[in-house]
C-alpha atoms as a PDB file:
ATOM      1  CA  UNK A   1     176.408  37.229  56.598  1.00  0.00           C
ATOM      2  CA  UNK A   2     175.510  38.305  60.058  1.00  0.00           C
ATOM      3  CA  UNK A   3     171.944  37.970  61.219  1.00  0.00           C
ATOM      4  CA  UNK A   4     169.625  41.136  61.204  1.00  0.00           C
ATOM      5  CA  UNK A   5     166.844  41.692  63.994  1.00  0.00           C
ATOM      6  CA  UNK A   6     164.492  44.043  61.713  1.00  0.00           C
ATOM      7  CA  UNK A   7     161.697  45.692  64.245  1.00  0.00           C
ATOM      8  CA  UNK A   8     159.687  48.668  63.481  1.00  0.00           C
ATOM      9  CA  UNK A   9     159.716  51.445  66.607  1.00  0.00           C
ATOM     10  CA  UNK A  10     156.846  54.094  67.108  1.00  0.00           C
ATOM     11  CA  UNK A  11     158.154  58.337  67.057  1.00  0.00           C
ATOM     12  CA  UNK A  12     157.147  60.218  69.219  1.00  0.00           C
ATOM     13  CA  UNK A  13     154.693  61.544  66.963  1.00  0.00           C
ATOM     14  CA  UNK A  14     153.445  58.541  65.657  1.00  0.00           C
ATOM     15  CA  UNK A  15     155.487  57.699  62.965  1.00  0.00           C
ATOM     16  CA  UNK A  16     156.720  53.833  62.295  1.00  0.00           C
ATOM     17  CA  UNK A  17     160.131  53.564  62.320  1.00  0.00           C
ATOM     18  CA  UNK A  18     162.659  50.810  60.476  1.00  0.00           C
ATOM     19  CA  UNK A  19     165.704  49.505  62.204  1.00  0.00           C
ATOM     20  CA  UNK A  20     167.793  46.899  61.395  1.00  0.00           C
ATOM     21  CA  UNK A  21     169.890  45.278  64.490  1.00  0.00           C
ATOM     22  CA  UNK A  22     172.725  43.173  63.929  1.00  0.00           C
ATOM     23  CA  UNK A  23     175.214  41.737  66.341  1.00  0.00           C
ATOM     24  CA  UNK A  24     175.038  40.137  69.943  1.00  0.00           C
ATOM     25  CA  UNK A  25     173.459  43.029  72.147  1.00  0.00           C
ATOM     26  CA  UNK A  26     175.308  41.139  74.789  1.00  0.00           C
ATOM     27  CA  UNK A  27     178.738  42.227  73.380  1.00  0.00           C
ATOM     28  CA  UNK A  28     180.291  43.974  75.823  1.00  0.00           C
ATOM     29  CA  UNK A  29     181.894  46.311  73.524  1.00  0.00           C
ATOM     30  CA  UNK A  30     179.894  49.968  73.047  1.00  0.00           C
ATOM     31  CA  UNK A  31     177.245  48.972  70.962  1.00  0.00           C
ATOM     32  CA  UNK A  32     177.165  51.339  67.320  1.00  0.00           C
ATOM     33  CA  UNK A  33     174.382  53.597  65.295  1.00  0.00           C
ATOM     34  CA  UNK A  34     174.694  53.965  62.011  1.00  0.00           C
ATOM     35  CA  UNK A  35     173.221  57.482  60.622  1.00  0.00           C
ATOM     36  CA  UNK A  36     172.324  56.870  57.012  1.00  0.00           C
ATOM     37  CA  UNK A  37     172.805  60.719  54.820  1.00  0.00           C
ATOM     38  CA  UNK A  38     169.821  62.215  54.085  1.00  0.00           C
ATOM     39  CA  UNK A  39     167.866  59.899  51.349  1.00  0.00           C
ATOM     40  CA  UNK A  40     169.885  56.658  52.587  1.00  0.00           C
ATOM     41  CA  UNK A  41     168.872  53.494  54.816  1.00  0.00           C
ATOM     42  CA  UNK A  42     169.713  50.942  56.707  1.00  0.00           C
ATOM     43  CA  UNK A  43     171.687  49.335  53.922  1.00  0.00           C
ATOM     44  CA  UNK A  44     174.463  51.716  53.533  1.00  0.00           C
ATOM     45  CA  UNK A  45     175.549  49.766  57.146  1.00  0.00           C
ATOM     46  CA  UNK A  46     175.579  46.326  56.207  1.00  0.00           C
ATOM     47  CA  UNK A  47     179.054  46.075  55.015  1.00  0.00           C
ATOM     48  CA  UNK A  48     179.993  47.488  58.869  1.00  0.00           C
ATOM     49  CA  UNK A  49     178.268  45.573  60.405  1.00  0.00           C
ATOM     50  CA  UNK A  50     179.510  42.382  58.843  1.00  0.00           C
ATOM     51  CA  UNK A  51     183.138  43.744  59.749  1.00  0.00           C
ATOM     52  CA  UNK A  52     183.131  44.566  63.033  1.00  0.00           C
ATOM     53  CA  UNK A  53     180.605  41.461  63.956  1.00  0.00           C
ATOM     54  CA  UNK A  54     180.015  40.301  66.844  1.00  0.00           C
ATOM     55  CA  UNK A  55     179.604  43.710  68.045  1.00  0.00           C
ATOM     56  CA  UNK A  56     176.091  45.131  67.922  1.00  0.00           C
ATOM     57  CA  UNK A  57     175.385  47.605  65.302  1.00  0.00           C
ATOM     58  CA  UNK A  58     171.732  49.330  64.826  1.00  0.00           C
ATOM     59  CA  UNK A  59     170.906  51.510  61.981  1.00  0.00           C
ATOM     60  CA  UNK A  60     167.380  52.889  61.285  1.00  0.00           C
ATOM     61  CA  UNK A  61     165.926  54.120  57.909  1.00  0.00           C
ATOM     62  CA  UNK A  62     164.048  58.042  58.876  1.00  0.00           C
ATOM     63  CA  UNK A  63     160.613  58.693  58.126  1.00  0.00           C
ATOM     64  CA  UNK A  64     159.907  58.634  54.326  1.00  0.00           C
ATOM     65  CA  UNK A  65     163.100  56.690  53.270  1.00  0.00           C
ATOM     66  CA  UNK A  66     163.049  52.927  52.954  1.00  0.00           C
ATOM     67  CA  UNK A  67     160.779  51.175  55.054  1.00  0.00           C
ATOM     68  CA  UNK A  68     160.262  53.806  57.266  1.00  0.00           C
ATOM     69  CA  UNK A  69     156.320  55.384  56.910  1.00  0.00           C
ATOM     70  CA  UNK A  70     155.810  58.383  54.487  1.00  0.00           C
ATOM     71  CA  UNK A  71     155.159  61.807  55.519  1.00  0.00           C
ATOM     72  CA  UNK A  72     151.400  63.033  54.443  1.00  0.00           C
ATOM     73  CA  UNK A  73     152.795  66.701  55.523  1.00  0.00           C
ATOM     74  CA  UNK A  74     156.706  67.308  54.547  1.00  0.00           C
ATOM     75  CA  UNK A  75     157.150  69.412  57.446  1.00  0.00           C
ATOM     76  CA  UNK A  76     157.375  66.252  59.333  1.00  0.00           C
ATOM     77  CA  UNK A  77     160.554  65.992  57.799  1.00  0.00           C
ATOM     78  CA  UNK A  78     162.691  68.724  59.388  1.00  0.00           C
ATOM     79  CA  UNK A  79     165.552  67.812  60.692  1.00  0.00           C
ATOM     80  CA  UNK A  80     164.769  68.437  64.384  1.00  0.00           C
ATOM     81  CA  UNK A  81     161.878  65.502  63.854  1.00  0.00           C
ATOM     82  CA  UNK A  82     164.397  63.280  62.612  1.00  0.00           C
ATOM     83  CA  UNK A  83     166.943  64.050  65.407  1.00  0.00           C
ATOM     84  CA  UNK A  84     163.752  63.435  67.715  1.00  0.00           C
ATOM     85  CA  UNK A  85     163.283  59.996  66.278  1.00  0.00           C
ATOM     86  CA  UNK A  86     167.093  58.723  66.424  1.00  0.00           C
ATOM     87  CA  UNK A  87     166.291  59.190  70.704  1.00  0.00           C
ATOM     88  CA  UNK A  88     163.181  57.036  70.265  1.00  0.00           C
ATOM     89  CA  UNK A  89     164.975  54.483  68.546  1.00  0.00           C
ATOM     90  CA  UNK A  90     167.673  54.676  70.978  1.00  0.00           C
ATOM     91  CA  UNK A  91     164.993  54.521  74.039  1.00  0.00           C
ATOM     92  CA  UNK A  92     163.344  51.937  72.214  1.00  0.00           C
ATOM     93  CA  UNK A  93     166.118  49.981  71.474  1.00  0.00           C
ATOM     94  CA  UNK A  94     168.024  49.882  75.048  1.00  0.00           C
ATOM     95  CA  UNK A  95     170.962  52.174  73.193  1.00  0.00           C
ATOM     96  CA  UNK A  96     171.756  54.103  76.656  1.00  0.00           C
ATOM     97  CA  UNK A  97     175.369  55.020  74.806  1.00  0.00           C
ATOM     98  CA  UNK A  98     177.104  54.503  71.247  1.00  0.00           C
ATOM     99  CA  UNK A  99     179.589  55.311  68.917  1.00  0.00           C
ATOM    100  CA  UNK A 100     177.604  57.309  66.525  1.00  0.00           C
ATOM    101  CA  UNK A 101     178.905  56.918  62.680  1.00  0.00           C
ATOM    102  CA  UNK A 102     177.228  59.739  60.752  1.00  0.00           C
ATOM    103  CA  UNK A 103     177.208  59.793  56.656  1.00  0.00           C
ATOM    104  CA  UNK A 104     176.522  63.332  55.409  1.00  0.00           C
ATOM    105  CA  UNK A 105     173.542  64.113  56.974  1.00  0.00           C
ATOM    106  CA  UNK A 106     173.686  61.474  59.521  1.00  0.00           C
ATOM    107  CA  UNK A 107     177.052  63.383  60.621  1.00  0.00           C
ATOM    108  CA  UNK A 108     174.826  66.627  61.736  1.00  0.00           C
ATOM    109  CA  UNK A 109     172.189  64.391  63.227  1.00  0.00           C
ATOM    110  CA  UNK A 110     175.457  62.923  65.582  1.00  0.00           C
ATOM    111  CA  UNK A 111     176.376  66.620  66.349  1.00  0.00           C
ATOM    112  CA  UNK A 112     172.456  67.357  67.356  1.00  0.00           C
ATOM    113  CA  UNK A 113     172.686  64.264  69.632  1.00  0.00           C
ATOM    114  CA  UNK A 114     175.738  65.558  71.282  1.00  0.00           C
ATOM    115  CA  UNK A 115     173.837  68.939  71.893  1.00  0.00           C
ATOM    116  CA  UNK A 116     170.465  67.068  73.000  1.00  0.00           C
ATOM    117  CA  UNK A 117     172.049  64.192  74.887  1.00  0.00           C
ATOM    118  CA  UNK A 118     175.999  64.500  75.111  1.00  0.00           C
ATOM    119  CA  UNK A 119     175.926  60.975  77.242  1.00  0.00           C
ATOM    120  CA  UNK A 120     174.977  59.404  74.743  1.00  0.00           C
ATOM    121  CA  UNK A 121     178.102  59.654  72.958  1.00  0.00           C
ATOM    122  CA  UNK A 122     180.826  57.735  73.716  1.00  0.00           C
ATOM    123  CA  UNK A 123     182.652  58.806  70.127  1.00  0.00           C
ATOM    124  CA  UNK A 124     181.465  60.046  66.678  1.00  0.00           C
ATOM    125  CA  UNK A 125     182.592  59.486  63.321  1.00  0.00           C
ATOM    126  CA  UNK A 126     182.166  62.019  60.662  1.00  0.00           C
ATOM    127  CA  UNK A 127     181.754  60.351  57.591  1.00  0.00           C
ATOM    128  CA  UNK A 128     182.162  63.610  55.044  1.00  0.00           C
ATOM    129  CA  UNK A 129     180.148  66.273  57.092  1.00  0.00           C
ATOM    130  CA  UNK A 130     181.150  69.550  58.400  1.00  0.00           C
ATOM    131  CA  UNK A 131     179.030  72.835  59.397  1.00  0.00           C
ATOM    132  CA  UNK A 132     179.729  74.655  56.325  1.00  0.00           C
ATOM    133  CA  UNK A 133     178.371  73.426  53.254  1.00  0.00           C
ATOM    134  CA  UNK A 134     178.980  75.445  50.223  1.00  0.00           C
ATOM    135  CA  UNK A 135     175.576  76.093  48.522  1.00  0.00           C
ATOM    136  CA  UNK A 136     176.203  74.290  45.345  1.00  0.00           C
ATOM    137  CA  UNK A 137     176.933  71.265  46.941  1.00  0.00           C
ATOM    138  CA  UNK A 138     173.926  71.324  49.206  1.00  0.00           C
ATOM    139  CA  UNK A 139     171.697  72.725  46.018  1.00  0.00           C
ATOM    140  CA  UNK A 140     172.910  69.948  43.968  1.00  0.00           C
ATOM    141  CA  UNK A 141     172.302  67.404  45.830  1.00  0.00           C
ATOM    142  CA  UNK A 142     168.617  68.684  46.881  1.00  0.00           C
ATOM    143  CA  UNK A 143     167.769  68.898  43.017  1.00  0.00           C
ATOM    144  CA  UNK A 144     168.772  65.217  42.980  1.00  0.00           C
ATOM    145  CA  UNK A 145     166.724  63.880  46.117  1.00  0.00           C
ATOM    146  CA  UNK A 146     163.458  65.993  45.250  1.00  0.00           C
ATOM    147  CA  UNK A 147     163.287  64.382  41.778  1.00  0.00           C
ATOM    148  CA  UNK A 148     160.948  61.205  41.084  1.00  0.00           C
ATOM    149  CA  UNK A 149     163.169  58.855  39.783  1.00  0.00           C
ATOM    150  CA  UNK A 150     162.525  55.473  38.012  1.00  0.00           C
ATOM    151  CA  UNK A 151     164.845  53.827  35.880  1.00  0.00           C
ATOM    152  CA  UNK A 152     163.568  51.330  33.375  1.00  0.00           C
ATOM    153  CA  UNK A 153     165.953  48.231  34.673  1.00  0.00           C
ATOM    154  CA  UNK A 154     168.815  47.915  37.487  1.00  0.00           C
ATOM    155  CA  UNK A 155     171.702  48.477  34.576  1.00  0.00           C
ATOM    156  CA  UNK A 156     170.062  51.782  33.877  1.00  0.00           C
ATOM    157  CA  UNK A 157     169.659  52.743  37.504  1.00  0.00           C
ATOM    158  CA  UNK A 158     173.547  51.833  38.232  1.00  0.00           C
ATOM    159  CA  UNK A 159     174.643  54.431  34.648  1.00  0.00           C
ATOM    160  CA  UNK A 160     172.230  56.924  36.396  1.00  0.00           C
ATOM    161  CA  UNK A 161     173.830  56.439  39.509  1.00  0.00           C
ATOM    162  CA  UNK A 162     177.426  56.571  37.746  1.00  0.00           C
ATOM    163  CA  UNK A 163     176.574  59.876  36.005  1.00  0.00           C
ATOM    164  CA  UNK A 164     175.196  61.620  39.112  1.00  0.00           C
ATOM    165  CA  UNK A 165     178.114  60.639  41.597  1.00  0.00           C
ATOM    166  CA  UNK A 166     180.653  60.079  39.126  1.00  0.00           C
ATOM    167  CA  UNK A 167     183.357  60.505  41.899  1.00  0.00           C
ATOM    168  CA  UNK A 168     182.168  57.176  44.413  1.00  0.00           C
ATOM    169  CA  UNK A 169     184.741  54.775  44.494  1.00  0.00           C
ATOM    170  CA  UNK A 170     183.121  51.849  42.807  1.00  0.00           C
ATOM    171  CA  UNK A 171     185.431  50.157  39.876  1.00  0.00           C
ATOM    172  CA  UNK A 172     183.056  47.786  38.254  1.00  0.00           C
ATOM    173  CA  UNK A 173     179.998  47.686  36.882  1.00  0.00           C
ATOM    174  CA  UNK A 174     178.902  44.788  39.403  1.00  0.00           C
ATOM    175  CA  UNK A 175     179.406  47.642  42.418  1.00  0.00           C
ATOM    176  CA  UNK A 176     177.687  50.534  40.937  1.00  0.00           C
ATOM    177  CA  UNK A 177     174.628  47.672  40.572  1.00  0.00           C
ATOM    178  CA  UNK A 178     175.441  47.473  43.762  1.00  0.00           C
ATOM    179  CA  UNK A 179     175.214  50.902  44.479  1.00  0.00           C
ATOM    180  CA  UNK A 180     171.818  50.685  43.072  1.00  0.00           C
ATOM    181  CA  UNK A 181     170.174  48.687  44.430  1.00  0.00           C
ATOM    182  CA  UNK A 182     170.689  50.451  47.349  1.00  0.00           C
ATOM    183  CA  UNK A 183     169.208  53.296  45.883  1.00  0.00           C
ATOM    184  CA  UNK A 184     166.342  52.436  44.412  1.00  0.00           C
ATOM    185  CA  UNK A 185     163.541  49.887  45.364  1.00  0.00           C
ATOM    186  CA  UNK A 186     161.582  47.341  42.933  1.00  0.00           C
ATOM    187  CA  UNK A 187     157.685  47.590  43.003  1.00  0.00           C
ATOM    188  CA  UNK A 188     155.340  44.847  43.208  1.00  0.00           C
ATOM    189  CA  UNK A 189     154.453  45.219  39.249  1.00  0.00           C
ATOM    190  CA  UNK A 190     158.880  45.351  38.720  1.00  0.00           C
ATOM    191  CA  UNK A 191     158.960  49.026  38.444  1.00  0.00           C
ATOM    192  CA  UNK A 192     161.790  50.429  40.022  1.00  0.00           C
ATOM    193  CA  UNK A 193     161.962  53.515  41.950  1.00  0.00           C
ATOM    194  CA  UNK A 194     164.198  56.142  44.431  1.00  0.00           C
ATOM    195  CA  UNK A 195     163.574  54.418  48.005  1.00  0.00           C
ATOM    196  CA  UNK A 196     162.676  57.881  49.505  1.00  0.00           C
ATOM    197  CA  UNK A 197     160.078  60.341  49.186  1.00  0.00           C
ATOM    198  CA  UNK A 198     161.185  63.113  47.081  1.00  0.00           C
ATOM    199  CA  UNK A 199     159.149  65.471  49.456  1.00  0.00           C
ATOM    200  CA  UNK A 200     161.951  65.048  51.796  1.00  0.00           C
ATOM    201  CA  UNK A 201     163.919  67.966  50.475  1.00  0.00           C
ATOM    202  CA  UNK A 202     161.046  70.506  51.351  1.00  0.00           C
ATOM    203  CA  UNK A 203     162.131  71.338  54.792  1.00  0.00           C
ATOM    204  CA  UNK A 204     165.801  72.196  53.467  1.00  0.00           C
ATOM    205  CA  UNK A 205     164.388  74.973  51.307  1.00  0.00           C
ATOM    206  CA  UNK A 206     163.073  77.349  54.454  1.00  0.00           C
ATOM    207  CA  UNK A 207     165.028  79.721  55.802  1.00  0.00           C
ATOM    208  CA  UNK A 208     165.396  78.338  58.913  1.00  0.00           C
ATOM    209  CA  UNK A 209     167.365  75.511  57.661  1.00  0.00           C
ATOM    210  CA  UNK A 210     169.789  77.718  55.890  1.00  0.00           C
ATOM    211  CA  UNK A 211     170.087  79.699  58.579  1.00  0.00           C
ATOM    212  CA  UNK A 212     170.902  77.410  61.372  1.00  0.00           C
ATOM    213  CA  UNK A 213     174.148  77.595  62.869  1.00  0.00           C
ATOM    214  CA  UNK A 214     175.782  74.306  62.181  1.00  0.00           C
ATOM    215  CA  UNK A 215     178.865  75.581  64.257  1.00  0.00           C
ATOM    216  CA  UNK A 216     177.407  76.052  67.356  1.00  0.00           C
ATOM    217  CA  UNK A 217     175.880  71.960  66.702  1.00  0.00           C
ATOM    218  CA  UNK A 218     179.641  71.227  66.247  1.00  0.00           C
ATOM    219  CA  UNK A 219     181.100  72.754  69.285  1.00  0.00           C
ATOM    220  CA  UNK A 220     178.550  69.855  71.280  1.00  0.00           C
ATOM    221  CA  UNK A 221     181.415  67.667  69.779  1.00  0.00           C
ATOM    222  CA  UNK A 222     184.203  68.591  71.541  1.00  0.00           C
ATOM    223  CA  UNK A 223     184.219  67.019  74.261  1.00  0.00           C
ATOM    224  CA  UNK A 224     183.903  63.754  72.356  1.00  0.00           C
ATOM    225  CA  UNK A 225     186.159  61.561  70.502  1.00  0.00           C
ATOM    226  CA  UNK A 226     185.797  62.423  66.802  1.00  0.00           C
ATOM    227  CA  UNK A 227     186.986  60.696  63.368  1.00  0.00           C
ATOM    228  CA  UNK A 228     186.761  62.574  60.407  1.00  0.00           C
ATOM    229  CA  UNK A 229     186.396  61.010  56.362  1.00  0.00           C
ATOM    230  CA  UNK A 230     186.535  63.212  54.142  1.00  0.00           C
ATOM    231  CA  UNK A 231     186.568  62.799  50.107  1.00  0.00           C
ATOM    232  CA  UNK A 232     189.173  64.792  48.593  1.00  0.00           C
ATOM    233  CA  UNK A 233     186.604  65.419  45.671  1.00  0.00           C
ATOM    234  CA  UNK A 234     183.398  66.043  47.842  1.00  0.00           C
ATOM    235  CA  UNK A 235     181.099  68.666  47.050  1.00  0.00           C
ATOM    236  CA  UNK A 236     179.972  68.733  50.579  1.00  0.00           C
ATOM    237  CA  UNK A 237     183.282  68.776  53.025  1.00  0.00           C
ATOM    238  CA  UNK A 238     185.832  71.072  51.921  1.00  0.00           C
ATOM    239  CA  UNK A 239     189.386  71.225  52.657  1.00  0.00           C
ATOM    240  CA  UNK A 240     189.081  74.529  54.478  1.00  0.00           C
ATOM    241  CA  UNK A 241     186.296  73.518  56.648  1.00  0.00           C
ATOM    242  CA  UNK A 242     187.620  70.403  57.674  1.00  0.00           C
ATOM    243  CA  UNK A 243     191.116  72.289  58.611  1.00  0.00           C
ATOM    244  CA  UNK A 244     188.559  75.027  61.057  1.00  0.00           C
ATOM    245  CA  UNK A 245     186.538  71.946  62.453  1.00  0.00           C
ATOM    246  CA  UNK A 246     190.153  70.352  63.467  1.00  0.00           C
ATOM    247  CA  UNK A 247     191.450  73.950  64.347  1.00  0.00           C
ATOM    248  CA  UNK A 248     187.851  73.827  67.133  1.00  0.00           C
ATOM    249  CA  UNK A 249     188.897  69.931  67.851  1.00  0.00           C
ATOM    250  CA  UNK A 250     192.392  69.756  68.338  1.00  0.00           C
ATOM    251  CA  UNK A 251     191.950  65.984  68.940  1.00  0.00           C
ATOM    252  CA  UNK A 252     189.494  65.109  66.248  1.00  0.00           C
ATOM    253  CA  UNK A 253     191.307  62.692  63.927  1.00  0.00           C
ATOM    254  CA  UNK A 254     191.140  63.059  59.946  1.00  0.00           C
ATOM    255  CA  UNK A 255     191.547  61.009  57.360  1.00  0.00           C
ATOM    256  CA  UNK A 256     191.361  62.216  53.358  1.00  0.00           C
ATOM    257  CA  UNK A 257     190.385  59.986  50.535  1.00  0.00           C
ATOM    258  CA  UNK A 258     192.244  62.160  48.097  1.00  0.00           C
ATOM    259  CA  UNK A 259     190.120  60.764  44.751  1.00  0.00           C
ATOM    260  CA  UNK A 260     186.896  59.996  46.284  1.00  0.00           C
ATOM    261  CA  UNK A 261     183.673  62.289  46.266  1.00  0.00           C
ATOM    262  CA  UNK A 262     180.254  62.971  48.499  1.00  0.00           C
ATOM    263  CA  UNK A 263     180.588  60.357  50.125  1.00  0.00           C
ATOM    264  CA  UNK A 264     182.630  57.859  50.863  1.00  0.00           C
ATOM    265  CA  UNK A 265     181.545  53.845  51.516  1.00  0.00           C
ATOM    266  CA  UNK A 266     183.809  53.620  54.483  1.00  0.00           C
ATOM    267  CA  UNK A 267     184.901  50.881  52.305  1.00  0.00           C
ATOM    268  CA  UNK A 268     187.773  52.322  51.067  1.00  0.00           C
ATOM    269  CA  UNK A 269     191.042  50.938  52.559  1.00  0.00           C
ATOM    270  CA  UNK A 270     191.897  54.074  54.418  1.00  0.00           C
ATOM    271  CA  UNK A 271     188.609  54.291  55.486  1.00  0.00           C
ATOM    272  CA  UNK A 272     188.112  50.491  56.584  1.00  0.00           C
ATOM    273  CA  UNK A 273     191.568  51.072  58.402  1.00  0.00           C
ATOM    274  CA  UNK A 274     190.916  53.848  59.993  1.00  0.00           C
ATOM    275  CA  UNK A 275     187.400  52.991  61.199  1.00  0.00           C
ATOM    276  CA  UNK A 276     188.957  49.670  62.620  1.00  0.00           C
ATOM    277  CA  UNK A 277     191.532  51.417  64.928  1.00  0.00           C
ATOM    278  CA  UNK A 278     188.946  54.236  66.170  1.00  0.00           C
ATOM    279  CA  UNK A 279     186.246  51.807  66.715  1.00  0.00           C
ATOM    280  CA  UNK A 280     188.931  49.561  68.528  1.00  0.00           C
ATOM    281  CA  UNK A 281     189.660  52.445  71.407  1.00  0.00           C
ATOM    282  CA  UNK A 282     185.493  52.017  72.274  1.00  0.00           C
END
């Protein structure tokens, strides 16, 4: 397993800030940020990072998920406050310029880098993320994050995980364990619990999230090598969106997972392939 340099980085405003590190920072290669979807952490990176070792890979988990500090007011978790901390953790960190892999709703946070930075990005992958979301996709999966969730032991958290995303590619029951732990987080008295604050979804209500144009956040993009994963079954990406975002990026490269669902591991085998060759150009 590769060593992991954990260090906690101060926002802007205030907040404390996980990272995880992992790699030689001396690698000459263009060091890699890894943009965890919306309730997700640092974890969702480790497989990556063990693959493409020695070269440096940083992921962070955003205020109120993992280790990251909660939130009193849920306005602090608009998007634009996240987007602001991914630069602090980048100044912080000596990132200057990465290849940006997004998941879901690290994917728009790569486009709002490209608008608020552009070089910063050397390439981008889109790991099941486009500017169109269809609403029951995006209202499904808010019902799921803004729920408290505890599960009475890790088997039951891995069939809750099973019935919610049915459509991951996990086989066995040892994965979807896997899977949950994650997910979830054990307390000090054993309990177990989602590893995010369910507030987190409050900001995606407004108006002003659903009305922001996630085009014009794409368009940032294309001037920028781009890889696009997309799960054939997602509820998130859908075939006709993917087809205008490569219609805008004539060079953006895509890659379909024809059975899998919101989202992918990046551990499928098309997905580890493809990864491999795009990160390999960078």
């Amino acid at each position: 397993m590769v060593d992991c340099r954990e260090r906690f980085v101060t926002s802007r405003s205030g907040a404390r800030l996980y990272t995880a590190d992992w790699g030689d920072p001396l690698d000459p290669r263009v060091p890699v940020l890894g943009l965890p979807g919306y309730a997700r952490t640092t974890k969702d990176f480790v497989h990556v990072a063990e693959r493409i070792a020695p070269r440096r890979l940083v992921s962070l988990d955003y205020r109120g998920r993992g280790r990251s500090e909660y939130a009193d007011d849920p306005a602090a978790y608009a998007p634009p406050a996240m987007a602001d901390d991914i630069r602090a953790v980048m100044v912080a960190l000596g990132l200057h310029r990465v290849v940006a892999i997004g998941t879901s709703f690290g994917g728009l946070m790569a486009m709002a880098l490209a608008a608020m930075a552009p070089t910063c990005l050397e390439a981008v992958v889109l790991n099941d993320i486009g500017p169109d979301i269809p609403d029951s996709g995006g209202d499904f999966l808010i019902e799921v994050m803004g729920r408290e969730r505890r599960p009475a032991s890790w088997a039951d958290a891995a069939a809750e995980m099973r019935r919610i995303l049915p459509d991951l590619s996990f086989t066995t029951e040892e994965e979807w364990v896997a899977f949950a732990r994650t997910t979830y987080r054990e307390e000090p008295d054993g309990s177990l619990r989602q590893d995010w604050d369910p507030a987190i979804v409050k900001p995606l209500a407004g108006a002003e999230a659903k009305d922001t144009d996630l085009w014009a956040l794409f368009a940032a993009l294309t001037a920028v090598p781009v890889l696009l994963v997309r799960g054939g079954r997602s509820i998130v990406l859908s075939a006709e969106t993917a087809a205008e975002m490569q219609r805008r990026h004539r060079a953006m490269e895509v890659v379909v997972l024809p059975e899998i669902g919101h989202a992918p591991t990046l551990e499928e085998p098309a997905a580890r392939e493809a990864l491999e060759r795009f990160l390999g150009r960078y």
